[in-house]
PDB file of N, CA and C in Angstrom:
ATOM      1  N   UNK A   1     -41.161  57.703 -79.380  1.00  0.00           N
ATOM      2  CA  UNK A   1     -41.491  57.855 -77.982  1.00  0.00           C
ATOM      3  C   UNK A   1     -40.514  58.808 -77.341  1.00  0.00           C
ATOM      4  N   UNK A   2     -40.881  59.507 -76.126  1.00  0.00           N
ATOM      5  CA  UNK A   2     -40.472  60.654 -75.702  1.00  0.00           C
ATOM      6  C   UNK A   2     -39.245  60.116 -74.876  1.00  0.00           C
ATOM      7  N   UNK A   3     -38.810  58.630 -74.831  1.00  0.00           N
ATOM      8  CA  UNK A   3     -37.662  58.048 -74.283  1.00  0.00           C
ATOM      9  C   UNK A   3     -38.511  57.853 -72.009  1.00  0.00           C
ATOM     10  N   UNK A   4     -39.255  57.899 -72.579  1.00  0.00           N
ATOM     11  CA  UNK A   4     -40.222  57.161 -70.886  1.00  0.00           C
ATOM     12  C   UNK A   4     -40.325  55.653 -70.986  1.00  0.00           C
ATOM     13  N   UNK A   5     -40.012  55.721 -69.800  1.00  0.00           N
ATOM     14  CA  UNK A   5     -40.695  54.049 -69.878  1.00  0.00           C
ATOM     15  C   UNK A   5     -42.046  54.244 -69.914  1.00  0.00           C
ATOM     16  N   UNK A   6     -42.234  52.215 -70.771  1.00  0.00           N
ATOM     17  CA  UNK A   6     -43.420  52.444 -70.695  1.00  0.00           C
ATOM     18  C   UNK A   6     -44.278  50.791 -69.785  1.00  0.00           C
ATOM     19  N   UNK A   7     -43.452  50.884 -69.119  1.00  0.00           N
ATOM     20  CA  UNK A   7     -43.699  49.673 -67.690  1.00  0.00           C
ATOM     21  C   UNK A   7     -42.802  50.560 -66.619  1.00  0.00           C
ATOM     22  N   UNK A   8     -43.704  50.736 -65.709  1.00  0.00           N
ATOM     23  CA  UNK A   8     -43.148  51.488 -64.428  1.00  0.00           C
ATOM     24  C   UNK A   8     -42.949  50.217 -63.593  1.00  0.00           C
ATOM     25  N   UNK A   9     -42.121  49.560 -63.168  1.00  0.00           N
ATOM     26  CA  UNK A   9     -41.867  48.850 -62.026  1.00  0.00           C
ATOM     27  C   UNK A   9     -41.269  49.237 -60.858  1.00  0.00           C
ATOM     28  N   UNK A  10     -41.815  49.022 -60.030  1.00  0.00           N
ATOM     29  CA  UNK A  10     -41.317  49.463 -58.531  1.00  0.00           C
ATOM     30  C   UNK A  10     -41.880  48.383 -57.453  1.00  0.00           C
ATOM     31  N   UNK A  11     -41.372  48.361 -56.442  1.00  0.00           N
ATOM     32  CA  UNK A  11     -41.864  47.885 -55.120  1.00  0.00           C
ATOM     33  C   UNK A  11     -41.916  49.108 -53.736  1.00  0.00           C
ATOM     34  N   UNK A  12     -43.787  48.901 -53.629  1.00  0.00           N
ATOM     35  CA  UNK A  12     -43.727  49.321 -52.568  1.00  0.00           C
ATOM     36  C   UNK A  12     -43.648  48.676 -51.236  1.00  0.00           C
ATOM     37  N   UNK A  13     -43.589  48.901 -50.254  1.00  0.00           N
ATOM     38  CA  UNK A  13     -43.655  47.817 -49.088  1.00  0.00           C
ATOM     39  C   UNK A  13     -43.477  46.506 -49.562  1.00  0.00           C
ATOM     40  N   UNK A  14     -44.727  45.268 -49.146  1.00  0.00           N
ATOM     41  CA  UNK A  14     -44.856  44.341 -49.781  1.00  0.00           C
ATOM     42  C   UNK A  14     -45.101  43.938 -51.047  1.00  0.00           C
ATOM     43  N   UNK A  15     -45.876  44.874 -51.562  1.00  0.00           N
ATOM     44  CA  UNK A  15     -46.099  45.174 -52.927  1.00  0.00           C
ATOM     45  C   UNK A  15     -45.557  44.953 -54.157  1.00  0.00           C
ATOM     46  N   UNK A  16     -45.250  44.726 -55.455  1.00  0.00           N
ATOM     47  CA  UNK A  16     -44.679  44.790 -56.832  1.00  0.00           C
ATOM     48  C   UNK A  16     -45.657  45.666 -57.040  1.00  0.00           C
ATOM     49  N   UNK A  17     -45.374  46.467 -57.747  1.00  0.00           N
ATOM     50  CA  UNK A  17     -46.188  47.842 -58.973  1.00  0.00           C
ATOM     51  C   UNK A  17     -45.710  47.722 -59.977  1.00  0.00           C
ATOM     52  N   UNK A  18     -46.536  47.591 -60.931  1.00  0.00           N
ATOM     53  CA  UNK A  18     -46.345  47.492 -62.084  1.00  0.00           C
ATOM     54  C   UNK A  18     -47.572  48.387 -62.820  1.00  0.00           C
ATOM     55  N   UNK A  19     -46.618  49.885 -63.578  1.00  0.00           N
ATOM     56  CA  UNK A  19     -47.681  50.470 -63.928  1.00  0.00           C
ATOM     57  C   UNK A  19     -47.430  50.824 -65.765  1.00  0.00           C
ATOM     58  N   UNK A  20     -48.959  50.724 -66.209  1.00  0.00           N
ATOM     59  CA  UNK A  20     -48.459  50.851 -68.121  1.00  0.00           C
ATOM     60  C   UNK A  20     -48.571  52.409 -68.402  1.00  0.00           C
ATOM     61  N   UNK A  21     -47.940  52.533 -68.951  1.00  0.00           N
ATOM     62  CA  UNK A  21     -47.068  54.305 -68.792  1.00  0.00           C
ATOM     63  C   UNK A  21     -47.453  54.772 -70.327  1.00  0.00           C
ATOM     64  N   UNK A  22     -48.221  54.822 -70.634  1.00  0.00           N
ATOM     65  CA  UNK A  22     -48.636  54.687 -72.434  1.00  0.00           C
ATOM     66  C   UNK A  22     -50.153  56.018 -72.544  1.00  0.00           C
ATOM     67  N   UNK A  23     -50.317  56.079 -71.240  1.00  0.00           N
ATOM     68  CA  UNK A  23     -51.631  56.970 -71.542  1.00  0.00           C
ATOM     69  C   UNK A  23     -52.187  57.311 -72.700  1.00  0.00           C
ATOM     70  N   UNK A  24     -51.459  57.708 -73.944  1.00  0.00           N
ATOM     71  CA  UNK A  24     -51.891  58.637 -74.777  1.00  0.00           C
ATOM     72  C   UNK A  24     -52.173  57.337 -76.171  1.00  0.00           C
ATOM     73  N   UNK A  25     -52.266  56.122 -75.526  1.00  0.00           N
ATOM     74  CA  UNK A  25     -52.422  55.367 -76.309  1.00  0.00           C
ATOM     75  C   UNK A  25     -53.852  54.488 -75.672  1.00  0.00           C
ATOM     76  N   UNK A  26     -54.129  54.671 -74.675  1.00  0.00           N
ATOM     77  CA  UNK A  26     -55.148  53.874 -73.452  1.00  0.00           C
ATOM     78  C   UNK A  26     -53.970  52.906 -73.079  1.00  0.00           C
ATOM     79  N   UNK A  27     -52.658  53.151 -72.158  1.00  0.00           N
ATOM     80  CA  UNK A  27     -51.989  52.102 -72.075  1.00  0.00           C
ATOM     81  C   UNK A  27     -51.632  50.652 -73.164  1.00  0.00           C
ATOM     82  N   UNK A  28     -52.065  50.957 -74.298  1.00  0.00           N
ATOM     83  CA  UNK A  28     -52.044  49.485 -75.055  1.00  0.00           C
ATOM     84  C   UNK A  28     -50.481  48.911 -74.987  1.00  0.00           C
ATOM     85  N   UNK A  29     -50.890  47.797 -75.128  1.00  0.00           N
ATOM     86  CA  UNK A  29     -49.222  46.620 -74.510  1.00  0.00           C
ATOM     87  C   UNK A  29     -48.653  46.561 -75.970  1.00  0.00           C
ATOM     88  N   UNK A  30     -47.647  47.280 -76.164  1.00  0.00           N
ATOM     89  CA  UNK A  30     -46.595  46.424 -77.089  1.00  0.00           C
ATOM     90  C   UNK A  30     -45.624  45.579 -76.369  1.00  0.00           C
ATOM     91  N   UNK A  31     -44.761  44.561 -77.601  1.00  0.00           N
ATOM     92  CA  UNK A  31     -44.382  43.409 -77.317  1.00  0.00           C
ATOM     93  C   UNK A  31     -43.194  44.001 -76.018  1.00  0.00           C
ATOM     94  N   UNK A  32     -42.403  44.924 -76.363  1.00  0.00           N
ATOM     95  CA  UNK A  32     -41.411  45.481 -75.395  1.00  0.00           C
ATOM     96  C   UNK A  32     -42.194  45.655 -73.753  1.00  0.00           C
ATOM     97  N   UNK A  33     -43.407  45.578 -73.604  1.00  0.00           N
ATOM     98  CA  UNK A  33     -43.575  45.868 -73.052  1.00  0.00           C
ATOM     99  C   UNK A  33     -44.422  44.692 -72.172  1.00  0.00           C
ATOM    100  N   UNK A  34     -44.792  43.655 -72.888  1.00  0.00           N
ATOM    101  CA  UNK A  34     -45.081  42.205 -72.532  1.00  0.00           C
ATOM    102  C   UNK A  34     -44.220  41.910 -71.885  1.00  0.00           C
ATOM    103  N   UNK A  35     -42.880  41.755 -72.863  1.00  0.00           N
ATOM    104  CA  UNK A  35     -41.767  41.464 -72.342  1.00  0.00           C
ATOM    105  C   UNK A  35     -40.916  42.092 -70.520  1.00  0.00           C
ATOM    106  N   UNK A  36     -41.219  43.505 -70.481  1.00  0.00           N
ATOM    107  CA  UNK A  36     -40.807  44.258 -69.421  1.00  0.00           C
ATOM    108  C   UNK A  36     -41.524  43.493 -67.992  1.00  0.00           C
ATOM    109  N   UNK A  37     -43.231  43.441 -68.524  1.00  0.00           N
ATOM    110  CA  UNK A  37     -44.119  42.550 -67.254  1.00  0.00           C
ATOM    111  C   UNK A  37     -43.162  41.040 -67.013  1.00  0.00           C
ATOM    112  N   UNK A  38     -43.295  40.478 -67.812  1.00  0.00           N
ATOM    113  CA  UNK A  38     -42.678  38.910 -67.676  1.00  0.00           C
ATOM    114  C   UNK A  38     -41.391  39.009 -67.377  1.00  0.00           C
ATOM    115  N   UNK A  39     -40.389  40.126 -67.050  1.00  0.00           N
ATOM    116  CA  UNK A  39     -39.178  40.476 -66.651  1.00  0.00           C
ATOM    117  C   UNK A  39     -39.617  40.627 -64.954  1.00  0.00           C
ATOM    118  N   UNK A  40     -40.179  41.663 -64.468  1.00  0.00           N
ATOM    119  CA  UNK A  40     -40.754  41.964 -62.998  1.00  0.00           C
ATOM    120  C   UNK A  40     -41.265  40.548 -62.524  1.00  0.00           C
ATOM    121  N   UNK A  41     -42.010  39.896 -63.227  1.00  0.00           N
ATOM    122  CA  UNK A  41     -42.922  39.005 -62.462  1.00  0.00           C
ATOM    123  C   UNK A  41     -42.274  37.894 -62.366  1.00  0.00           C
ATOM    124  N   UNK A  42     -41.503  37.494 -63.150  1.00  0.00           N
ATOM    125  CA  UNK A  42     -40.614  36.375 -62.860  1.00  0.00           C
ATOM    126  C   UNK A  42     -39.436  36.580 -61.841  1.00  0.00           C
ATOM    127  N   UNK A  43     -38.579  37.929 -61.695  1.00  0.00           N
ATOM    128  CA  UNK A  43     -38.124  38.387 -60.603  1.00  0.00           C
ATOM    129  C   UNK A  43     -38.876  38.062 -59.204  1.00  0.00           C
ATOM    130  N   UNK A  44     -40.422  38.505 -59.281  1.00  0.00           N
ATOM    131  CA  UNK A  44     -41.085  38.876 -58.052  1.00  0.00           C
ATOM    132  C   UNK A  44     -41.653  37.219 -57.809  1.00  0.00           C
ATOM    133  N   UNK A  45     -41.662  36.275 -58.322  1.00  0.00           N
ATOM    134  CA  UNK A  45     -42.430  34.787 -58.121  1.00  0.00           C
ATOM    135  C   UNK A  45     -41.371  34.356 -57.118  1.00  0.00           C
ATOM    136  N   UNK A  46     -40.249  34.355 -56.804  1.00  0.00           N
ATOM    137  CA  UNK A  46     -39.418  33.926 -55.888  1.00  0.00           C
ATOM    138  C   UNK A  46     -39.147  34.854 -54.912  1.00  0.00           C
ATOM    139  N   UNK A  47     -39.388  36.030 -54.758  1.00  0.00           N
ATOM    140  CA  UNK A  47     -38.948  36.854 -53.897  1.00  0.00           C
ATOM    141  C   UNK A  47     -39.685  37.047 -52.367  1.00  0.00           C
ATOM    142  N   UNK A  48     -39.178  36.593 -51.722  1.00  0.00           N
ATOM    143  CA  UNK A  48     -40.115  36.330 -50.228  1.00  0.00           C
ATOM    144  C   UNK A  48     -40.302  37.837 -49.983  1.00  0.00           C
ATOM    145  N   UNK A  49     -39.876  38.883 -50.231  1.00  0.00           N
ATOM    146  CA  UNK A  49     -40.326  40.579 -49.980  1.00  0.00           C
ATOM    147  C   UNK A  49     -41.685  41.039 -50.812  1.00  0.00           C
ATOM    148  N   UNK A  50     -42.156  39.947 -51.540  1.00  0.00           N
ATOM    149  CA  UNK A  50     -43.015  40.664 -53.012  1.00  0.00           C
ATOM    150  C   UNK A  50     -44.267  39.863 -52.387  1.00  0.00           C
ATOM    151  N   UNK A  51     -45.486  40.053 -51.794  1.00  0.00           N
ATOM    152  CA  UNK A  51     -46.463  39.557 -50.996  1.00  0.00           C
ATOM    153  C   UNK A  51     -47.347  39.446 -52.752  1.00  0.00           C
ATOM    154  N   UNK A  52     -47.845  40.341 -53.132  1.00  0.00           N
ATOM    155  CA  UNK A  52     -48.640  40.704 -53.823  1.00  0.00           C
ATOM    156  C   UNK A  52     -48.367  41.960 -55.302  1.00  0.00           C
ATOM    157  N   UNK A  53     -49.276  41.414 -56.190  1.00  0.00           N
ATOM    158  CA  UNK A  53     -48.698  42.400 -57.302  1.00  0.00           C
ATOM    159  C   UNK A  53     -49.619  43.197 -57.644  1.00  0.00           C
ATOM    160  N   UNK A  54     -49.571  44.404 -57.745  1.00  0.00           N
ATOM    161  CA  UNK A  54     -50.855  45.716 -58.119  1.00  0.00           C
ATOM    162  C   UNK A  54     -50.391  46.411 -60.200  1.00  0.00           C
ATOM    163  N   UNK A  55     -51.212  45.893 -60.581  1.00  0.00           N
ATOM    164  CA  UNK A  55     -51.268  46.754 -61.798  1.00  0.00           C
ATOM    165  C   UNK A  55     -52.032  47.845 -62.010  1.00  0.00           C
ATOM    166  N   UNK A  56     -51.356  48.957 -61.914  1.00  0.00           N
ATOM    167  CA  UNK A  56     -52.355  50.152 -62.787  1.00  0.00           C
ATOM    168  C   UNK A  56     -51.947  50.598 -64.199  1.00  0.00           C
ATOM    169  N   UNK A  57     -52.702  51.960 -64.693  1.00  0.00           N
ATOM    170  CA  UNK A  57     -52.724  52.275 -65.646  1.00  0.00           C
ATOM    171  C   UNK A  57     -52.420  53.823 -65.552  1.00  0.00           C
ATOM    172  N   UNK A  58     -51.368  54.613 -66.254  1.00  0.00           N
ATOM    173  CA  UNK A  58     -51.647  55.557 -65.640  1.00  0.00           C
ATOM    174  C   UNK A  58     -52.427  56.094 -66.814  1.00  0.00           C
ATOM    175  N   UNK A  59     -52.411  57.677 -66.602  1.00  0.00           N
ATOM    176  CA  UNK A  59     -53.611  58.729 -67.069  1.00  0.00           C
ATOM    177  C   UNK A  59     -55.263  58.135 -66.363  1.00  0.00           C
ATOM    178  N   UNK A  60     -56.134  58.917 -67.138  1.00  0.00           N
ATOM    179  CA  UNK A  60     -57.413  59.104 -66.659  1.00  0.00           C
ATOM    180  C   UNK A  60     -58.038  57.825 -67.563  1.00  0.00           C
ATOM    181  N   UNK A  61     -57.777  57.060 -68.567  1.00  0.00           N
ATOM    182  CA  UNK A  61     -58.919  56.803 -69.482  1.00  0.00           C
ATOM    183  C   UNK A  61     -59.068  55.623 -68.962  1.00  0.00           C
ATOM    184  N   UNK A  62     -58.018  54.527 -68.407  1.00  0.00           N
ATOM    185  CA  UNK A  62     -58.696  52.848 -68.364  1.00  0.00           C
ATOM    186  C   UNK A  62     -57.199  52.838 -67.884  1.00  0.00           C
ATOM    187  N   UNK A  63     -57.062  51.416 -67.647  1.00  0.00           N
ATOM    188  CA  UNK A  63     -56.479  50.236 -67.339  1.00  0.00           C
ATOM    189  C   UNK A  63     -55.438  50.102 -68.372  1.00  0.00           C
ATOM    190  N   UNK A  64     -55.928  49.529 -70.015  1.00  0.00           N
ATOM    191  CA  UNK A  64     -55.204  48.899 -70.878  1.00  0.00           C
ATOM    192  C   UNK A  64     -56.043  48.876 -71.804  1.00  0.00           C
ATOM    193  N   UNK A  65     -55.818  49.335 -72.967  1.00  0.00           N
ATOM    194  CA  UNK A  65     -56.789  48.814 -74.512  1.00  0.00           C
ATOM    195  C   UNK A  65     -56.964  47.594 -74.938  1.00  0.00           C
ATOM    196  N   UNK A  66     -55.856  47.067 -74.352  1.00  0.00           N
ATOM    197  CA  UNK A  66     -55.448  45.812 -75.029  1.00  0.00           C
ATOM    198  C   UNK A  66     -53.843  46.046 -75.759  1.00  0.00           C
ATOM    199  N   UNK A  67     -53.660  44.939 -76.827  1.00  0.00           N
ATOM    200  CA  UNK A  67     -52.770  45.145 -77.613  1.00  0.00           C
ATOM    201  C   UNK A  67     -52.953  46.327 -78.400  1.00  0.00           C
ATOM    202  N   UNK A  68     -51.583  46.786 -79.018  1.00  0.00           N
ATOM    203  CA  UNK A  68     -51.184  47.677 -79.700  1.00  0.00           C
ATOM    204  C   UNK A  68     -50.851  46.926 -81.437  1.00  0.00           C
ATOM    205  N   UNK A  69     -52.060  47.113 -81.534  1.00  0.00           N
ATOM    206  CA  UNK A  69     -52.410  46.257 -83.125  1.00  0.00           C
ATOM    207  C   UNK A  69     -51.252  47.037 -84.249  1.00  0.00           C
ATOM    208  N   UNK A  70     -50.649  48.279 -84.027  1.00  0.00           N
ATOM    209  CA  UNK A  70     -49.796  49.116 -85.108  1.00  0.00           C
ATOM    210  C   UNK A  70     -48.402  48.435 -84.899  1.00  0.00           C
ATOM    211  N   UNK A  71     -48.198  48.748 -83.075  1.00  0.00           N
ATOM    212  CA  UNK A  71     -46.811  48.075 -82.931  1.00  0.00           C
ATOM    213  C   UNK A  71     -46.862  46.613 -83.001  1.00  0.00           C
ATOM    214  N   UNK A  72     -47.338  45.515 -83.158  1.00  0.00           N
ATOM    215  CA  UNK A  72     -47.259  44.176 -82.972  1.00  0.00           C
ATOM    216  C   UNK A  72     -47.228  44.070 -84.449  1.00  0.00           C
ATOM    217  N   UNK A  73     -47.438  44.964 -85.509  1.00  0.00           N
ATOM    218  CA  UNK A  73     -47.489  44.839 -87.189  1.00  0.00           C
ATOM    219  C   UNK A  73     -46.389  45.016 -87.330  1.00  0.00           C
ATOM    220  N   UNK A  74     -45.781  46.382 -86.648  1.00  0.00           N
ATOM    221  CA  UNK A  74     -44.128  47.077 -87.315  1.00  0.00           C
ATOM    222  C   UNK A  74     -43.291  46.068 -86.650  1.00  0.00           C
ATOM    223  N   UNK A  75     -43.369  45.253 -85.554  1.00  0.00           N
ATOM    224  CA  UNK A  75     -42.365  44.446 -84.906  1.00  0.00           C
ATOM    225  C   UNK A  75     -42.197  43.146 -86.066  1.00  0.00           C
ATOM    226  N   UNK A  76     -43.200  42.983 -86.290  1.00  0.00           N
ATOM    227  CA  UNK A  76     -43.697  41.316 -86.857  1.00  0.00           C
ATOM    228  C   UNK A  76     -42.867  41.868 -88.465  1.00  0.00           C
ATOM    229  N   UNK A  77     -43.161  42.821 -89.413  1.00  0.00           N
ATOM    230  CA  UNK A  77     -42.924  43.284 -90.618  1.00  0.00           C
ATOM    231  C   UNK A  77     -41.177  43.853 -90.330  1.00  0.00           C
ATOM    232  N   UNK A  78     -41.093  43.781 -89.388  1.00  0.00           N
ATOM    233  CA  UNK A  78     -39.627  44.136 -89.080  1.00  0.00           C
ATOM    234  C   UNK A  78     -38.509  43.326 -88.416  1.00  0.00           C
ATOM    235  N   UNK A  79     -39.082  42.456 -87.589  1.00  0.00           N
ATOM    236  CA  UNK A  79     -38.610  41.605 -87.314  1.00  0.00           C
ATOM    237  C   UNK A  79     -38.076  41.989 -85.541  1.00  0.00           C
ATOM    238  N   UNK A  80     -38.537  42.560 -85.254  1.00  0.00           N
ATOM    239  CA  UNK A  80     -38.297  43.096 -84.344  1.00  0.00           C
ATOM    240  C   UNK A  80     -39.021  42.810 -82.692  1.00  0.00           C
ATOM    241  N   UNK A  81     -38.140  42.600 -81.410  1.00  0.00           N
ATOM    242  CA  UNK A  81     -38.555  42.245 -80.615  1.00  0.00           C
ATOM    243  C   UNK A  81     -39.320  42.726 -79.446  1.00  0.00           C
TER     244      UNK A  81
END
């Protein structure tokens, strides 16, 4: 990887943003990146500034593929988190 994130977190206004930064994959979620959401959102569940949470996707194609069936193999065969 080109060293980008690949969970954009930010707050706008009231907002949490949380965006999957993977385009060239259809956004698909590896585990690092499960992990990054459940980092923001557990931050943002107590935070009286965080009204509401918006997920996008960036690039043009979708949302999210889903999982990343290659990386959830090399993590698992590697041991890796």
């Amino acid at each position: 990887m080109s060293g980008e994130e690949e969970v954009l977190v930010r707050v706008e206004g009231r907002a949490g943003r949380l965006v999957l930064n993977r385009p060239k994959a259809l956004n698909a979620l590896s585990h690092a990146m499960v992990l990054r959401i459940e980092e923001a959102l557990t931050s943002w569940r107590e935070d009286p500034a965080v009204e509401t949470v918006v997920i996008s996707g960036a690039g043009e194609r979708g949302l999210c593929a889903g999982g990343d069936i290659r990386a959830i193999y090399e993590d698992a065969r590697t041991g890796g988190s």
